[in-house]
N, C-alpha and C. Protein backbone atom coordinates (compact mmCIF):
# COMPACT_ATOMS: atom_id res chain seq x y z
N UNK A 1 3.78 12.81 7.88
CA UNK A 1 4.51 13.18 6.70
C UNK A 1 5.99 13.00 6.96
N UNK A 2 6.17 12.32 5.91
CA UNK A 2 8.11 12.18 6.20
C UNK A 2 8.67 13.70 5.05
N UNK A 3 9.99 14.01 5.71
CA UNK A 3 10.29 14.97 5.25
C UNK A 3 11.83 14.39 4.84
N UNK A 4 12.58 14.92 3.56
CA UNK A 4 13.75 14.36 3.06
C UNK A 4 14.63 15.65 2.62
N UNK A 5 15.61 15.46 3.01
CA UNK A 5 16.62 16.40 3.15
C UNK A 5 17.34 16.64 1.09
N UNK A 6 17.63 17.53 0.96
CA UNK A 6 17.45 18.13 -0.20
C UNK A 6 18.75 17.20 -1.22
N UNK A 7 19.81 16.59 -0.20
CA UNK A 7 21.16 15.78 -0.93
C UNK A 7 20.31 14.20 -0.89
N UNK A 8 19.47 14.05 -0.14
CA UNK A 8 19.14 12.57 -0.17
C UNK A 8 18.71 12.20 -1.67
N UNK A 9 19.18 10.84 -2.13
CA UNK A 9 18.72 10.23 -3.26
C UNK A 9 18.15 9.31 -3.36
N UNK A 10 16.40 9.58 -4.29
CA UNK A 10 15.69 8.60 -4.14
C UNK A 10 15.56 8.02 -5.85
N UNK A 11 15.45 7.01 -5.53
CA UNK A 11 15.36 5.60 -6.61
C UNK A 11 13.97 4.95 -6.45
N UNK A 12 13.15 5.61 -7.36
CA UNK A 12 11.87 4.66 -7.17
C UNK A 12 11.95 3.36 -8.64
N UNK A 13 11.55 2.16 -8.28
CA UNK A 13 10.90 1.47 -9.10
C UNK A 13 9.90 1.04 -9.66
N UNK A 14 10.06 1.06 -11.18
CA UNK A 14 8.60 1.40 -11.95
C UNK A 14 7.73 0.15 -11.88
N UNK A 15 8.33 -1.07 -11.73
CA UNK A 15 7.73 -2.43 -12.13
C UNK A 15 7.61 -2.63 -10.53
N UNK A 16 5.79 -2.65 -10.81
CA UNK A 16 5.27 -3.47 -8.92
C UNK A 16 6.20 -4.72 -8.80
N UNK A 17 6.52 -4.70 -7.34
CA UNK A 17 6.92 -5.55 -6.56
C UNK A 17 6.28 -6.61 -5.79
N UNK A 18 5.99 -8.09 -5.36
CA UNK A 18 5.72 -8.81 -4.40
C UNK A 18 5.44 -7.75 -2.99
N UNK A 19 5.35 -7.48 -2.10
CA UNK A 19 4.92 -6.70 -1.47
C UNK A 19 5.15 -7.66 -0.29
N UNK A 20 5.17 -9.42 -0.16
CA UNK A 20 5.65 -9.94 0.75
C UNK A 20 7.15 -9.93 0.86
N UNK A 21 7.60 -9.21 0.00
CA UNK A 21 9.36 -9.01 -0.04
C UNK A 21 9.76 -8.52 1.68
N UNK A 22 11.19 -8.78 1.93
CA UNK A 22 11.33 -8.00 2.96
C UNK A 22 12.68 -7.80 2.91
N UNK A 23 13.58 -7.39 3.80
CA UNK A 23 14.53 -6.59 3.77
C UNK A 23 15.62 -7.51 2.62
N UNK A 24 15.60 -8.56 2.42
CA UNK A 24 16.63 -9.57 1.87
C UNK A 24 16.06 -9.28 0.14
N UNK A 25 14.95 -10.01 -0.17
CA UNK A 25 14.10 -9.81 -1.23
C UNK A 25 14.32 -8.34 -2.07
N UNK A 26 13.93 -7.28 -1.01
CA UNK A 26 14.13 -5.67 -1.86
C UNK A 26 15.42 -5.51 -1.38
N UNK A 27 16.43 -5.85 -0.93
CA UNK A 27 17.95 -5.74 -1.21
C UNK A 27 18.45 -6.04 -2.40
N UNK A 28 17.94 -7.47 -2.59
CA UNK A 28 18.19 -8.15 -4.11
C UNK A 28 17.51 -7.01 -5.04
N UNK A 29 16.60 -6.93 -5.14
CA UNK A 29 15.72 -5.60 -6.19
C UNK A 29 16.42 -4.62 -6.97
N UNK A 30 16.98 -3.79 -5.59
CA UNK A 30 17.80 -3.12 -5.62
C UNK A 30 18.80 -3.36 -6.84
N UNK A 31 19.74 -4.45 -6.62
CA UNK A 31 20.62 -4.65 -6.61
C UNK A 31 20.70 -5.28 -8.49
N UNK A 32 19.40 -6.00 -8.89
CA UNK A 32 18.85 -6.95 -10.24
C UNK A 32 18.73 -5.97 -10.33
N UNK A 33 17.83 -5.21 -10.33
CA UNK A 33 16.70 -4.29 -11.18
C UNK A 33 16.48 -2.75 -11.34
N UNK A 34 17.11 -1.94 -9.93
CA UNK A 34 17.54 -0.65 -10.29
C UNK A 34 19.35 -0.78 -10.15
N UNK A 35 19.73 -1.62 -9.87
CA UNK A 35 21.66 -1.74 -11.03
C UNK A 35 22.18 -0.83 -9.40
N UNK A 36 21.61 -0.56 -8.33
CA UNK A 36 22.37 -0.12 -7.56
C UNK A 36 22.72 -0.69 -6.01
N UNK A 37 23.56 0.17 -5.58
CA UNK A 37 24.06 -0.36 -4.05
C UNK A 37 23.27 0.06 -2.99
N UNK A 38 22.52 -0.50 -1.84
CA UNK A 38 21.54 -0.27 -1.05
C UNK A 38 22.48 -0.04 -0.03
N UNK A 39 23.80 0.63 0.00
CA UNK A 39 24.54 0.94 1.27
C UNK A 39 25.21 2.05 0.70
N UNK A 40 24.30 2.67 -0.70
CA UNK A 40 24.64 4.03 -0.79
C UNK A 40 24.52 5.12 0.28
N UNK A 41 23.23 5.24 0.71
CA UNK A 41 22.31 6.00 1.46
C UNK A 41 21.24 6.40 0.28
N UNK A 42 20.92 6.12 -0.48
CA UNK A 42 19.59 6.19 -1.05
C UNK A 42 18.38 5.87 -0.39
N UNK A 43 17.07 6.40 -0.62
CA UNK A 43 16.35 5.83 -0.75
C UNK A 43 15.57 4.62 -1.83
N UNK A 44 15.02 3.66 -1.44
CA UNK A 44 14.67 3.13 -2.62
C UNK A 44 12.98 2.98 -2.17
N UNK A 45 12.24 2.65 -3.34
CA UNK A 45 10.96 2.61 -2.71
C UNK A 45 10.27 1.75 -4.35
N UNK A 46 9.22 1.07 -3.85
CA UNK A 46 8.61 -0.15 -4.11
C UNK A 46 6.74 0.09 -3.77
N UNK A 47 6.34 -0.46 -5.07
CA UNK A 47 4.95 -0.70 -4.97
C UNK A 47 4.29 -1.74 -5.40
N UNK A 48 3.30 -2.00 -5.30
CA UNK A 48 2.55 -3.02 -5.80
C UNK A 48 1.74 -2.61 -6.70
N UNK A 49 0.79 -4.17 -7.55
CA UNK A 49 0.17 -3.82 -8.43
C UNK A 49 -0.75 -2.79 -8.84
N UNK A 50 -1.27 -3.17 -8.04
CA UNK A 50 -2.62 -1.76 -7.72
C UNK A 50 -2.49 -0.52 -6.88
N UNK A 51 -0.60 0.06 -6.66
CA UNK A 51 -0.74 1.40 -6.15
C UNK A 51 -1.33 1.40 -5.40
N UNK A 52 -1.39 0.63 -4.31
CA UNK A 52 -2.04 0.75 -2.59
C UNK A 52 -1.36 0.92 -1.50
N UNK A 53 -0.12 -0.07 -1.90
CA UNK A 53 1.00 -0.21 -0.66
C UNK A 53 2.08 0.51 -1.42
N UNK A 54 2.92 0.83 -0.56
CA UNK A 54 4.30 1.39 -0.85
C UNK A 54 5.69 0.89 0.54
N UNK A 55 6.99 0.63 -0.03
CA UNK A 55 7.72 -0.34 0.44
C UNK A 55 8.84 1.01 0.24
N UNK A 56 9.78 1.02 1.58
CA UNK A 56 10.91 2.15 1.32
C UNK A 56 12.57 1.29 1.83
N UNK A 57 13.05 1.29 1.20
CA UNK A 57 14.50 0.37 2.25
C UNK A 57 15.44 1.41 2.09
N UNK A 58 16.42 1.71 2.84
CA UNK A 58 16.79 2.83 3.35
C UNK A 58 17.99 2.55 4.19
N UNK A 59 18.77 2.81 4.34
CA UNK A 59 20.18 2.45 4.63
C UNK A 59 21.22 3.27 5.53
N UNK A 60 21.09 3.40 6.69
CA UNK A 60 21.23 4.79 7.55
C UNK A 60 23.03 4.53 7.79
N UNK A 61 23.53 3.54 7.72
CA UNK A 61 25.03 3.50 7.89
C UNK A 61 25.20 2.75 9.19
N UNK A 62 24.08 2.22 9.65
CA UNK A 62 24.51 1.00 11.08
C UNK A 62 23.23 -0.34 10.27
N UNK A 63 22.50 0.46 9.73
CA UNK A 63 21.80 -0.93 9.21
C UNK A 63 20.51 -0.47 8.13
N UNK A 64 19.90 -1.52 8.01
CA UNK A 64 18.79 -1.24 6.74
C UNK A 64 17.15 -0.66 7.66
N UNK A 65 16.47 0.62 7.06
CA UNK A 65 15.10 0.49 7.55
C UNK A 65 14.45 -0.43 6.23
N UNK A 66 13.20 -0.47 6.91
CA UNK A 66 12.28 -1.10 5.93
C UNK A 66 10.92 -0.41 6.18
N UNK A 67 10.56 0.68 5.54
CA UNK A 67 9.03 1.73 6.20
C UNK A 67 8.29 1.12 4.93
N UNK A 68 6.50 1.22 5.61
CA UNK A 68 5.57 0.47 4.69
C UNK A 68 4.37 1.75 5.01
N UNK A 69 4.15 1.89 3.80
CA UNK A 69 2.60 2.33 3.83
C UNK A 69 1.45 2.02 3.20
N UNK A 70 0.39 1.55 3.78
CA UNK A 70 -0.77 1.04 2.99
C UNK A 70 -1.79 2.50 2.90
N UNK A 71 -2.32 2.33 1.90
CA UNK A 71 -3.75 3.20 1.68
C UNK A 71 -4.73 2.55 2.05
N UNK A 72 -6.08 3.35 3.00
CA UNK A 72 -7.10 2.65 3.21
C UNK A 72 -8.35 3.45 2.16
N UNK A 73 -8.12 4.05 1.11
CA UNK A 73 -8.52 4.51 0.17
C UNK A 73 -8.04 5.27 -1.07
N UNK A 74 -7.42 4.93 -2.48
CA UNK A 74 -6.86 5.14 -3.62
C UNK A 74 -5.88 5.16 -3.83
N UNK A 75 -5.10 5.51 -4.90
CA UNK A 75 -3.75 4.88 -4.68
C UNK A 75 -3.01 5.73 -5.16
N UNK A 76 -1.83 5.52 -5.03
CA UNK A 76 -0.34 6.18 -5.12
C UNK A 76 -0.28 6.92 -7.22
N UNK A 77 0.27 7.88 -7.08
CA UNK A 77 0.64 8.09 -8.23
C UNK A 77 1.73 7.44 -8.25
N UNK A 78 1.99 7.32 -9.71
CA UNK A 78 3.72 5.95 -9.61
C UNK A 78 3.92 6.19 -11.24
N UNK A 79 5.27 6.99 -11.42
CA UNK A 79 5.80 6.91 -12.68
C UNK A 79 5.68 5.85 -13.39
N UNK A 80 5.53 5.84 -15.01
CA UNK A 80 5.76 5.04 -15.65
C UNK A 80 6.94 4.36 -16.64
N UNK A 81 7.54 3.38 -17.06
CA UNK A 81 8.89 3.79 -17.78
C UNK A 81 8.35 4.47 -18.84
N UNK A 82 9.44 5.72 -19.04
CA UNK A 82 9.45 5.84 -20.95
C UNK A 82 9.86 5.13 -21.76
N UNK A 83 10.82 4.13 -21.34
CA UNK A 83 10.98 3.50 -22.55
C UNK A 83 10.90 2.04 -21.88
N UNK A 84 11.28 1.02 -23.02
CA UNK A 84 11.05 -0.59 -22.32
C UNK A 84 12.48 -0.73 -21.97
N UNK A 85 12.57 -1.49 -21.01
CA UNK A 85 13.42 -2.01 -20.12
C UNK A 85 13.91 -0.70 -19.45
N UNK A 86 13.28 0.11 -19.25
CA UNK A 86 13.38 0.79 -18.00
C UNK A 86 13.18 0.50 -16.55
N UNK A 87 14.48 0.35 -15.88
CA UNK A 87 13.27 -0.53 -14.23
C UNK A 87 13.08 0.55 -13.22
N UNK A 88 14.14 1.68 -13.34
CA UNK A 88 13.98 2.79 -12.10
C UNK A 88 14.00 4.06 -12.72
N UNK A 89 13.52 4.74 -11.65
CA UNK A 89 13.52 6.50 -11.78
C UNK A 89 14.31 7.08 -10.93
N UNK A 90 15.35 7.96 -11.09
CA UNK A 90 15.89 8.67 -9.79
C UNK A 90 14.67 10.48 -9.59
N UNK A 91 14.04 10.27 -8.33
CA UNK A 91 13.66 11.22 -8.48
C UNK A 91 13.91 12.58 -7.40
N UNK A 92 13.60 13.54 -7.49
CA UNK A 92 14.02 14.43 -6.46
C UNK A 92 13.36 14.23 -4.86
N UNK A 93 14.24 14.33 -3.78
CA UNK A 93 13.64 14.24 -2.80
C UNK A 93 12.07 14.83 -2.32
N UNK A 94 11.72 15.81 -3.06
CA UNK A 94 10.86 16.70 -2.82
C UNK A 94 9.48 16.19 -3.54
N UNK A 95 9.90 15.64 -5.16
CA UNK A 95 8.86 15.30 -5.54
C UNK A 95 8.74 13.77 -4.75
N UNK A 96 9.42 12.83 -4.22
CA UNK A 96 8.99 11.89 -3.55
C UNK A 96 8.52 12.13 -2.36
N UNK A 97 8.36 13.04 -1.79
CA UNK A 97 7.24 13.80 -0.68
C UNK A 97 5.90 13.70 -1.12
N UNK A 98 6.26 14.49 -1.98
CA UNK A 98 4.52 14.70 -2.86
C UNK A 98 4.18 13.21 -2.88
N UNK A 99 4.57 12.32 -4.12
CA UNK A 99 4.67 11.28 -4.20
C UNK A 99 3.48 10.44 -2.66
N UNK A 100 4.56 10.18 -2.03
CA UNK A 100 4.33 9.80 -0.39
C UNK A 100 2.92 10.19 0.13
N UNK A 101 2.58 11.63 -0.43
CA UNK A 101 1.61 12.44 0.37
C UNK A 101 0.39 12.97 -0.36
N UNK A 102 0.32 11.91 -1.17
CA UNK A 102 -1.18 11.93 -2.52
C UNK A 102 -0.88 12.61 -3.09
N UNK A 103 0.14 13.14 -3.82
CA UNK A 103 0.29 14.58 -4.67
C UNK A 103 -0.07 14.04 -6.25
N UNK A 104 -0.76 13.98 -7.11
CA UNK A 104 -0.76 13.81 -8.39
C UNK A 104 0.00 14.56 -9.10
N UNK A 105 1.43 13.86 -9.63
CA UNK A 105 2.39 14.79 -10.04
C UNK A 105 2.21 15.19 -11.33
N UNK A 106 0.88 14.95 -12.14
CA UNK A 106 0.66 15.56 -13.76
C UNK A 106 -0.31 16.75 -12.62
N UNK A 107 0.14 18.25 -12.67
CA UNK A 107 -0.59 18.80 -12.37
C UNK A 107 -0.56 19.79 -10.88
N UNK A 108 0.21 18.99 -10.15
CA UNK A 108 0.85 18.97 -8.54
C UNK A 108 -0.71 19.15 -7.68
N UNK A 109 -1.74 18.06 -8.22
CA UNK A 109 -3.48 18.10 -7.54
C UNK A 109 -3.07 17.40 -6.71
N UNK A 110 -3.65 17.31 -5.24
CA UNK A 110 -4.06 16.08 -4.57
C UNK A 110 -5.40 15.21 -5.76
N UNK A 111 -4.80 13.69 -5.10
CA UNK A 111 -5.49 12.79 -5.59
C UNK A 111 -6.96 12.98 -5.17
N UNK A 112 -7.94 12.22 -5.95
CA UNK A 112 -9.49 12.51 -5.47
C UNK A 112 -9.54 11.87 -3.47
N UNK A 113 -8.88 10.75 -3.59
CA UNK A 113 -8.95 10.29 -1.78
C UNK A 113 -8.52 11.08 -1.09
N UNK A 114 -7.38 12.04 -1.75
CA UNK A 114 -6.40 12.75 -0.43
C UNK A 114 -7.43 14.08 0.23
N UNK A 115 -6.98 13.62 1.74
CA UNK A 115 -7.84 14.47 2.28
C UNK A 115 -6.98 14.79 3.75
N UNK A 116 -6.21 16.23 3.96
CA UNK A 116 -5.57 16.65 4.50
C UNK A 116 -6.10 17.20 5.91
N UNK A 117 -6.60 16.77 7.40
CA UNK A 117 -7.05 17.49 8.30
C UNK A 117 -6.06 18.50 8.88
């Protein structure tokens, strides 16, 4: 479980991503499509079609991470836009925990796969 400090700001994007992107590719993303600077210290984070994988780029002040997580069973809850041409969400560090950690955020359920030992 990653844990995020309560000033950190996360930027998720609503429209799946290529998922072969890598640090250059979701820099650009960033930059087209949620309108911001990836040397804020934000988080930004990225999914694919089918809510399986999840993509984080992250910007510590000496250089860029790039953290990946795949599911080996169901998938990610992932906001939707409310309106059209919506491309990002800023959301709270806390609910992108949940997010991260199967939380079904209509409800705050774990997802039917999530299974906590």
């Amino acid at each position: 479980m990653l844990s995020f400090t309560g000033s950190l700001k996360v930027f998720v994007a609503l429209d799946p991503v290529d998922m072969r992107k890598g640090f250059e590719g979701l820099h650009a993303a960033v930059g087209e499509k949620l309108k911001a600077d990836v040397r804020d210290g934000a988080i930004f984070a990225f999914t694919n079609k089918k809510r399986t994988r999840l993509k984080v780029l992250y910007f510590d002040g000496t250089g860029l991470w790039l953290m990946t997580k795949r599911l080996e069973k169901g998938t990610f809850f992932w906001p939707r836009a409310a309106e059209a041409g919506q491309a990002g969400l800023k959301l709270a560090p806390e609910a992108f925990a949940l997010l991260t950690d199967g939380i079904d955020m209509h409800g705050a359920k774990p997802r039917g796969w999530y299974q906590r030992e």
